[in-house]
Protein backbone atom coordinates (compact mmCIF):
# COMPACT_ATOMS: atom_id res chain seq x y z
CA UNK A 1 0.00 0.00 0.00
CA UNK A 2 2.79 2.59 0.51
CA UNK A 3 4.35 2.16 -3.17
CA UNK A 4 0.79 2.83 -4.03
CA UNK A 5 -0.12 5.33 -2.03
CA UNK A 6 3.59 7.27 -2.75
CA UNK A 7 1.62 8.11 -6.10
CA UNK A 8 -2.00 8.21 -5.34
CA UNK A 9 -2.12 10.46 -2.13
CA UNK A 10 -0.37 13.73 -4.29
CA UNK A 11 -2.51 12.84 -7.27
CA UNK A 12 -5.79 12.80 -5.65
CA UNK A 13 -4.91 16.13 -3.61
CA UNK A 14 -3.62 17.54 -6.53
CA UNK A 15 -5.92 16.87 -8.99
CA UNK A 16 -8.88 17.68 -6.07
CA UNK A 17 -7.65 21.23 -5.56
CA UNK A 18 -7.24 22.13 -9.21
CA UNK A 19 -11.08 21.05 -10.06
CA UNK A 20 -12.47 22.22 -7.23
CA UNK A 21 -10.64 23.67 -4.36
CA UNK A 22 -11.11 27.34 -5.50
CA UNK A 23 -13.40 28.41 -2.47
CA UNK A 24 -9.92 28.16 -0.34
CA UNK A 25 -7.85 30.78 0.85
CA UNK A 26 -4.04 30.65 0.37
CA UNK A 27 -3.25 29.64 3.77
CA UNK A 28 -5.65 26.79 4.03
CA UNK A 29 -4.54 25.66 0.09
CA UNK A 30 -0.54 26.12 1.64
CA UNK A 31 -1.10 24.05 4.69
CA UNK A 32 -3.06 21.03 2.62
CA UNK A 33 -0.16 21.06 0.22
CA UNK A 34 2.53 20.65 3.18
CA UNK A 35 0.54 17.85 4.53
CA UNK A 36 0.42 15.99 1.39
CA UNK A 37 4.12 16.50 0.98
CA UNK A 38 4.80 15.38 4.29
CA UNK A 39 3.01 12.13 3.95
CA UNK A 40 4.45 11.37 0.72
CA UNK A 41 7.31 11.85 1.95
CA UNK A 42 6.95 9.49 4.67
CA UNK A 43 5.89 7.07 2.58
CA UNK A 44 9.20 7.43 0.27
CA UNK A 45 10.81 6.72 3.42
CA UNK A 46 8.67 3.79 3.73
CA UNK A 47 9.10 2.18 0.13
CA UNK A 48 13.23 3.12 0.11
CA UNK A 49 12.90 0.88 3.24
CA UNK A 50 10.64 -2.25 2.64
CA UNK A 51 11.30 -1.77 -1.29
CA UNK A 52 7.91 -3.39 -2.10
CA UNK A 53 6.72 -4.09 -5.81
CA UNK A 54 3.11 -3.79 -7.26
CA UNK A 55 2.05 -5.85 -10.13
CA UNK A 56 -1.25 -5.95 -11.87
CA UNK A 57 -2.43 -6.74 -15.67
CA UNK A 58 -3.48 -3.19 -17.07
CA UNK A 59 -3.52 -3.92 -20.90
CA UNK A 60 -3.45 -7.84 -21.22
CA UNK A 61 -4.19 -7.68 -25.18
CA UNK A 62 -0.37 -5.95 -25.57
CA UNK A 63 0.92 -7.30 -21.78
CA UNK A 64 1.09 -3.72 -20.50
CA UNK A 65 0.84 -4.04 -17.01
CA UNK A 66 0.72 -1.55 -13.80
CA UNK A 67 3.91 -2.58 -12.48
CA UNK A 68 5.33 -0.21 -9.64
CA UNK A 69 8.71 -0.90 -7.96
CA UNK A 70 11.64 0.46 -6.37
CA UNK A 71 15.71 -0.79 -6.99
CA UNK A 72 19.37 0.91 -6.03
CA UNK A 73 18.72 3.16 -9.32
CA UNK A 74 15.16 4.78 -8.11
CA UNK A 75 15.15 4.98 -4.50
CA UNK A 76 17.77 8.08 -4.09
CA UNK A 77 15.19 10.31 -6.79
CA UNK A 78 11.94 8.77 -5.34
CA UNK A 79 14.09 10.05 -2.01
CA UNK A 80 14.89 13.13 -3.70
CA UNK A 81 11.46 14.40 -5.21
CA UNK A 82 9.49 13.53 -2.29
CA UNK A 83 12.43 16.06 -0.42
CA UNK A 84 12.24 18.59 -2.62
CA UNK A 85 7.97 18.65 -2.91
CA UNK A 86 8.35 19.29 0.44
CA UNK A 87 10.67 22.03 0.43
CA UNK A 88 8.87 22.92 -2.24
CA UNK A 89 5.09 22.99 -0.04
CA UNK A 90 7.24 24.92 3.01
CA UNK A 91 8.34 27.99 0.42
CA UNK A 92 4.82 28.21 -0.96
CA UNK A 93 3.58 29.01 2.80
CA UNK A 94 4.84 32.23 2.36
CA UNK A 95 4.61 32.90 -1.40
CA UNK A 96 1.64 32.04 -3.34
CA UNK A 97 2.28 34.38 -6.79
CA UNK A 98 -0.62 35.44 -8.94
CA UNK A 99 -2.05 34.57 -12.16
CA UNK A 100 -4.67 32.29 -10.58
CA UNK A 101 -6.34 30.63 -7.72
CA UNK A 102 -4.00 29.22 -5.20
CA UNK A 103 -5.33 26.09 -5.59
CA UNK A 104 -4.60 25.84 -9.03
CA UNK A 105 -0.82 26.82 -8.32
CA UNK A 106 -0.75 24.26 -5.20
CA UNK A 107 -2.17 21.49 -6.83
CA UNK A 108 -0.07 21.82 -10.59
CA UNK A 109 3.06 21.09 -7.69
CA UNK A 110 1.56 18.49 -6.66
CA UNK A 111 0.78 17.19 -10.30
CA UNK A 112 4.32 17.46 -10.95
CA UNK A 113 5.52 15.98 -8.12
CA UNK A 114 3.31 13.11 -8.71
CA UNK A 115 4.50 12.42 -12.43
CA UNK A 116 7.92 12.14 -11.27
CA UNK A 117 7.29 9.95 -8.30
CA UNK A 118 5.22 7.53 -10.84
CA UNK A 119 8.11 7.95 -13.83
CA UNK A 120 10.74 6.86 -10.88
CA UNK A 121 8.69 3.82 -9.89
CA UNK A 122 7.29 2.75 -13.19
CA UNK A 123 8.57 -0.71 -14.61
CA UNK A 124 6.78 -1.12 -17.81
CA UNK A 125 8.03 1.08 -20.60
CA UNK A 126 4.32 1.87 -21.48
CA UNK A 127 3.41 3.38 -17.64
CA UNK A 128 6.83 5.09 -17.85
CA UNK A 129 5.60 6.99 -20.76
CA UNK A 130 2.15 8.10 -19.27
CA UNK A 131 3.65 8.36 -15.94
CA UNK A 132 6.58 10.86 -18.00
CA UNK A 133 3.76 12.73 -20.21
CA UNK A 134 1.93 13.26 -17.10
CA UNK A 135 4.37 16.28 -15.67
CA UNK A 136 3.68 18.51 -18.92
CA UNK A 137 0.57 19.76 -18.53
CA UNK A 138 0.70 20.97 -14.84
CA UNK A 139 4.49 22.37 -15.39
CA UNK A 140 3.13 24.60 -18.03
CA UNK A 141 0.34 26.05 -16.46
CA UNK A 142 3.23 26.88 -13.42
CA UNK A 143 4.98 28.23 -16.76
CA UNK A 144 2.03 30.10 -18.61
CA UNK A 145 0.26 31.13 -15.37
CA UNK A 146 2.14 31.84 -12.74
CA UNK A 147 5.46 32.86 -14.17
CA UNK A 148 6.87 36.42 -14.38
CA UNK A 149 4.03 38.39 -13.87
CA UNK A 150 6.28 41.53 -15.11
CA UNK A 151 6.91 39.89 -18.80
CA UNK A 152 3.68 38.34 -19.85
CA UNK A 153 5.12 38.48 -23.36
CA UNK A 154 8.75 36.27 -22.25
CA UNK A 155 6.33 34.16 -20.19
CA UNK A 156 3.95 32.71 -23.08
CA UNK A 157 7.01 32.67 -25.20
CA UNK A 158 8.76 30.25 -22.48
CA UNK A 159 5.66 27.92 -21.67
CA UNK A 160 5.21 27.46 -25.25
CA UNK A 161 8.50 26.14 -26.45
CA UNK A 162 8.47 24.28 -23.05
CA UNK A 163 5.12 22.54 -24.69
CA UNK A 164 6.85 22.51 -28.32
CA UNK A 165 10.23 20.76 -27.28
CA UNK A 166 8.58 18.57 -24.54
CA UNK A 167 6.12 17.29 -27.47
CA UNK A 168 8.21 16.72 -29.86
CA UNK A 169 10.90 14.58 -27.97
CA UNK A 170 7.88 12.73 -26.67
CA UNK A 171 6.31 11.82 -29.62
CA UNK A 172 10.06 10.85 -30.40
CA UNK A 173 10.21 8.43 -27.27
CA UNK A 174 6.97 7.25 -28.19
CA UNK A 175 7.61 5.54 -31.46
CA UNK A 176 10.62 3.96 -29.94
CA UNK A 177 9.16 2.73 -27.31
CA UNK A 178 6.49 0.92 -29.41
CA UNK A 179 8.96 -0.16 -31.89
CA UNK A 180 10.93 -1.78 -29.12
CA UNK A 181 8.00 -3.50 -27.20
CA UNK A 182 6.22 -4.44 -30.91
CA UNK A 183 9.70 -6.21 -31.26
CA UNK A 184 10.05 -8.20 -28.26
CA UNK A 185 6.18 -8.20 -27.62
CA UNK A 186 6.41 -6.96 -23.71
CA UNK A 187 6.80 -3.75 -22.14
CA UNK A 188 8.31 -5.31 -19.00
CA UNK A 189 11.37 -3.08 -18.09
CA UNK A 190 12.78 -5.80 -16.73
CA UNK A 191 11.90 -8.08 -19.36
CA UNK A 192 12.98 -5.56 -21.82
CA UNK A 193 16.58 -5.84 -20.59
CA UNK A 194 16.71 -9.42 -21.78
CA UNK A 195 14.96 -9.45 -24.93
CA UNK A 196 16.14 -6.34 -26.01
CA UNK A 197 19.93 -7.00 -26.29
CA UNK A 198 18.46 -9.58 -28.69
CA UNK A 199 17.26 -7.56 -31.30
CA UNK A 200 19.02 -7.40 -35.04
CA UNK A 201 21.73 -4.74 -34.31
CA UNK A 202 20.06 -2.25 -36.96
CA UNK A 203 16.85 -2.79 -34.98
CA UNK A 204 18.58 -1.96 -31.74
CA UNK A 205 20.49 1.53 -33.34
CA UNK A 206 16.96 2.86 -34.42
CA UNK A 207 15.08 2.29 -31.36
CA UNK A 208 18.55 3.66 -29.12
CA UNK A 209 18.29 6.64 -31.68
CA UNK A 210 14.70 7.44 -31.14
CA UNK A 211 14.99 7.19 -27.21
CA UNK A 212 17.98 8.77 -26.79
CA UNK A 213 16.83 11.96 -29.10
CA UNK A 214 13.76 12.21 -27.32
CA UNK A 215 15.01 11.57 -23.86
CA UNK A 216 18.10 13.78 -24.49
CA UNK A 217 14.90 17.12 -25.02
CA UNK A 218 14.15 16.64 -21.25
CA UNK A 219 17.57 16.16 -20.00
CA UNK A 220 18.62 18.63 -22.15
CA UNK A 221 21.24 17.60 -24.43
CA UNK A 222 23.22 20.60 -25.93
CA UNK A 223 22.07 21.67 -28.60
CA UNK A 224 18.70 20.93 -27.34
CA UNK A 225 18.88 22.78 -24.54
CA UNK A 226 17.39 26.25 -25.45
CA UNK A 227 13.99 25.62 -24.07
CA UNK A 228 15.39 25.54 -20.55
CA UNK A 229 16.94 29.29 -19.38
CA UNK A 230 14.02 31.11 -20.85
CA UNK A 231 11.46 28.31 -19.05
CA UNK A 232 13.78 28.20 -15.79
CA UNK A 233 13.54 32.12 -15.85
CA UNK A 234 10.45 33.03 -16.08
CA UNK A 235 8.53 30.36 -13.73
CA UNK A 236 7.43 30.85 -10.28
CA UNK A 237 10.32 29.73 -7.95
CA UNK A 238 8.46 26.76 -7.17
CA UNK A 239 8.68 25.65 -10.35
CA UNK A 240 12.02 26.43 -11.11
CA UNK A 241 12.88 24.23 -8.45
CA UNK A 242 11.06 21.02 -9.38
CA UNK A 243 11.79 21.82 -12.93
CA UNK A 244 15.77 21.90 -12.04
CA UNK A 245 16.03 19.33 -9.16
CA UNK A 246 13.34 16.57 -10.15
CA UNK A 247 12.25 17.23 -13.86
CA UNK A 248 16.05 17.47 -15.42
CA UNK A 249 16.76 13.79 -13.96
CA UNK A 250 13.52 12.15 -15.68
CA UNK A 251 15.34 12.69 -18.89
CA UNK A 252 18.94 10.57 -17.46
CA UNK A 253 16.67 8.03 -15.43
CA UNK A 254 14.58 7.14 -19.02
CA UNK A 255 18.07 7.09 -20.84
CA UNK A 256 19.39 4.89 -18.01
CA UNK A 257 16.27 2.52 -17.98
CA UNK A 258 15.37 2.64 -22.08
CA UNK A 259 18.00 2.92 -24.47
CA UNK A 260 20.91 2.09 -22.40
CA UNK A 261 19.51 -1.07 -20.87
CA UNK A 262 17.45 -2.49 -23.42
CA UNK A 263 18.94 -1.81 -26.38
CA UNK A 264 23.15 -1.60 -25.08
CA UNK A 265 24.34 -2.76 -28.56
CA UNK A 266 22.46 0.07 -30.84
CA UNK A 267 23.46 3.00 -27.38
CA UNK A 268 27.34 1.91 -27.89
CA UNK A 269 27.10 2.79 -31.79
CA UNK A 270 25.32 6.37 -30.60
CA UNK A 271 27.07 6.80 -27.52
CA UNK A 272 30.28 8.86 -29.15
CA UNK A 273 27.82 11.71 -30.06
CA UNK A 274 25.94 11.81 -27.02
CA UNK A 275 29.07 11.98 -25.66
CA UNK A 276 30.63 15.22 -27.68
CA UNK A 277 27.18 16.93 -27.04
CA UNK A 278 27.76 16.62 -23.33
CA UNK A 279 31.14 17.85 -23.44
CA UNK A 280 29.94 20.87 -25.65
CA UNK A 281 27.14 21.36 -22.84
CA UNK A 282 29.64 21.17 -20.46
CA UNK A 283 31.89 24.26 -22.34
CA UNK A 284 28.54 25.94 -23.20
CA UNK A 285 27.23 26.32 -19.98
CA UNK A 286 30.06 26.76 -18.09
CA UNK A 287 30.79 29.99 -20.24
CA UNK A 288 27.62 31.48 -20.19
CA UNK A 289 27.50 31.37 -16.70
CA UNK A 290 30.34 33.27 -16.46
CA UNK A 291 28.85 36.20 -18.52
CA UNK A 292 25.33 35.65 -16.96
CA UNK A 293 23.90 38.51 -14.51
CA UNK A 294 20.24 36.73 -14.03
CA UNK A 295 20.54 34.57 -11.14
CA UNK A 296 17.65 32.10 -12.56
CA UNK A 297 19.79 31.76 -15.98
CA UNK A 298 22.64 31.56 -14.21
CA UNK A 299 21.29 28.18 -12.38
CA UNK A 300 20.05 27.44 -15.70
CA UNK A 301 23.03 27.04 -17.98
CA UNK A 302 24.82 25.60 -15.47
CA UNK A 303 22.16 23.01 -15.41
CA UNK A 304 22.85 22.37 -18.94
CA UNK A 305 26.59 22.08 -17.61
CA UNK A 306 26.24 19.45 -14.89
CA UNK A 307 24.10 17.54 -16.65
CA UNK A 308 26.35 17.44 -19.88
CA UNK A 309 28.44 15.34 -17.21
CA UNK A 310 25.81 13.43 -16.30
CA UNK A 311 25.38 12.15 -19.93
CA UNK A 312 29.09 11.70 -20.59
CA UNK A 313 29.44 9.86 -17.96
CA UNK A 314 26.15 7.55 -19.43
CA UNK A 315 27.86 7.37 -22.59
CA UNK A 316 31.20 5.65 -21.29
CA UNK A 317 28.46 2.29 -21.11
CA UNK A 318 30.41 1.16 -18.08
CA UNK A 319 29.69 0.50 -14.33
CA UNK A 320 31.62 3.05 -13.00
CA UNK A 321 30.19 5.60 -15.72
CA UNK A 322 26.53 4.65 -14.44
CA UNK A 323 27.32 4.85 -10.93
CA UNK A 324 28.54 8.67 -11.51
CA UNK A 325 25.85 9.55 -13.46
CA UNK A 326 23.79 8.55 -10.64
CA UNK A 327 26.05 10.34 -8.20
CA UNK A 328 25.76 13.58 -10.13
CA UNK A 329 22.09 13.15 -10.83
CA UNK A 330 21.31 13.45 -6.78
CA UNK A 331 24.63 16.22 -6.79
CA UNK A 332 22.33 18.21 -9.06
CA UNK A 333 19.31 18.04 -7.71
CA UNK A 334 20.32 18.97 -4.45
CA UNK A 335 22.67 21.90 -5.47
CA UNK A 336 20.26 23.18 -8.39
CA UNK A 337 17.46 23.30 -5.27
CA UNK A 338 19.22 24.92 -2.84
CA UNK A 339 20.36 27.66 -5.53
């Protein structure tokens, strides 16, 4: 019950006080977000702990099943996200900003914080992808709503290449997942890490291409990075933070649990240009911030820095290379948060 309730409790809240928790003041919204975050994050504790699995047939006809669970890999950002939604619930206590009804603003965190949670614990490639789609729509109404209020212009500008990009390297991750799970005929991730290394090698570089393209949009991947300074910028500092601590790290978990795992033989082919776009990330970044005077860009492009190391260190293929990309996953998100 506590892997399932990790992900239902913030979803029901959430989803509750964006349809109809309008009548509420600020203080009353504030205080029912903190609670929620404080029991999910209890239960985090809980499932890092006891580490319990949920399995269930969702879509028999294509074996798609609702398959939650937790390994070494998940636990530190199920850890992380449920710390940083409630960081997250404690700054909105004493800043609420405008554009709409608190409860709209309180809930869309709690939307996003329950998209990650669910993309963390996911193990079918099929969940992972509604569980990952599920974060857009709340993140850009933080964007389109409650950004800048002093640059309404920069602001609609920002939530709608956040939409565009997002979309696009979805759609991307889309068609390779269902390429890969037409091929093997499951969407077990577990499964997938078997049958997958199986695969014709031409089969394999396709689907690692269409992952890692579409993946490499949320991470982002120099030179797909552009939609994050202006997005970063001009949301509500809530937002900023989940979209820099928990949001960034979807993008490295899905190349970690897709592409690299399932298809290793078509990622090694790919991996030398993933690997020159993190180093120029790396360059990028790290020079811009040195020019930058905005405080939010300046956490932004050095965003695009750290993780350019993240995904260099994913495209060595190696143990050690996976264990630092995990390392500087929770480095990030900590550091990026606290900034």
């Amino acid at each position: 019950m506590a892997l399932i309730l990790l992900v239902l409790v913030p979803a029901a809240v959430g989803t509750w006080l964006v349809a109809g928790g309008r009548h509420l003041s600020a203080t009353v919204t504030a205080r029912i977000g903190l609670g929620t975050a404080v029991v999910a994050a209890g239960l985090a504790g809980e499932v890092a702990r006891s580490r319990p699995e949920v399995d269930r047939a969702w879509l028999p006809s294509m074996d798609v099943r609702l398959h939650l669970g937790v390994d070494g890999i998940a636990i530190p950002l199920v850890l992380l996200t449920a710390a940083v939604g409630l960081l997250v619930m404690i700054h909105a206590l004493g800043e609420v900003p405008t554009g709409g009804s608190p409860s709209t603003f309180i809930g869309s965190l709690l939307l996003v914080q329950t998209g990650a949670l669910a993309t963390f614990t996911a193990r079918d490639a099929v969940l992972f992808f509604v569980a990952f789609e599920l974060v857009l729509v709340p993140m850009w109404v933080l964007i389109a709503r409650f950004g800048d209020p002093h640059h309404p212009r920069a602001r609609a500008d920002a939530a709608a290449r956040f939409l565009l990009y997002t979309v696009v390297g979805s759609t991307l991750m889309l068609v390779g997942i269902l390429l890969l799970v037409t091929a093997t005929g499951t969407a077990d991730l577990d499964a997938l890490t078997r049958e997958g290394a199986d695969l014709p090698h031409g089969q394999q570089v396709l689907i690692a291409l269409l992952l890692t393209i579409g993946l490499a949009v949320k991470v982002p991947v120099f030179p797909l990075h552009t939609w994050l300074p202006p997005a970063h910028t001009t949301a509500p500092t809530a937002g900023s933070v989940l979209l820099a601590a928990v949001l960034l790290k979807m993008g490295t978990y899905g190349l970690v649990r897709l592409p690299l795992a399932t298809v290793p033989d078509g990622f090694a082919l790919i991996a030398p240009a993933l690997a020159i776009a993190g180093v120029l990330g790396i360059i990028w970044g790290g020079l811009v911030c040195l020019v930058e005077r905005d405080l939010k860009r300046l956490v932004a492009f050095s965003s695009v820095a750290h993780m350019g190391f993240v995904v260099l260190a994913l495209a060595t293929g190696t143990a050690l290379g996976l264990q630092a990309a995990l390392f500087g996953n929770i480095a990030h998100g900590l550091v990026s948060a606290l900034l």
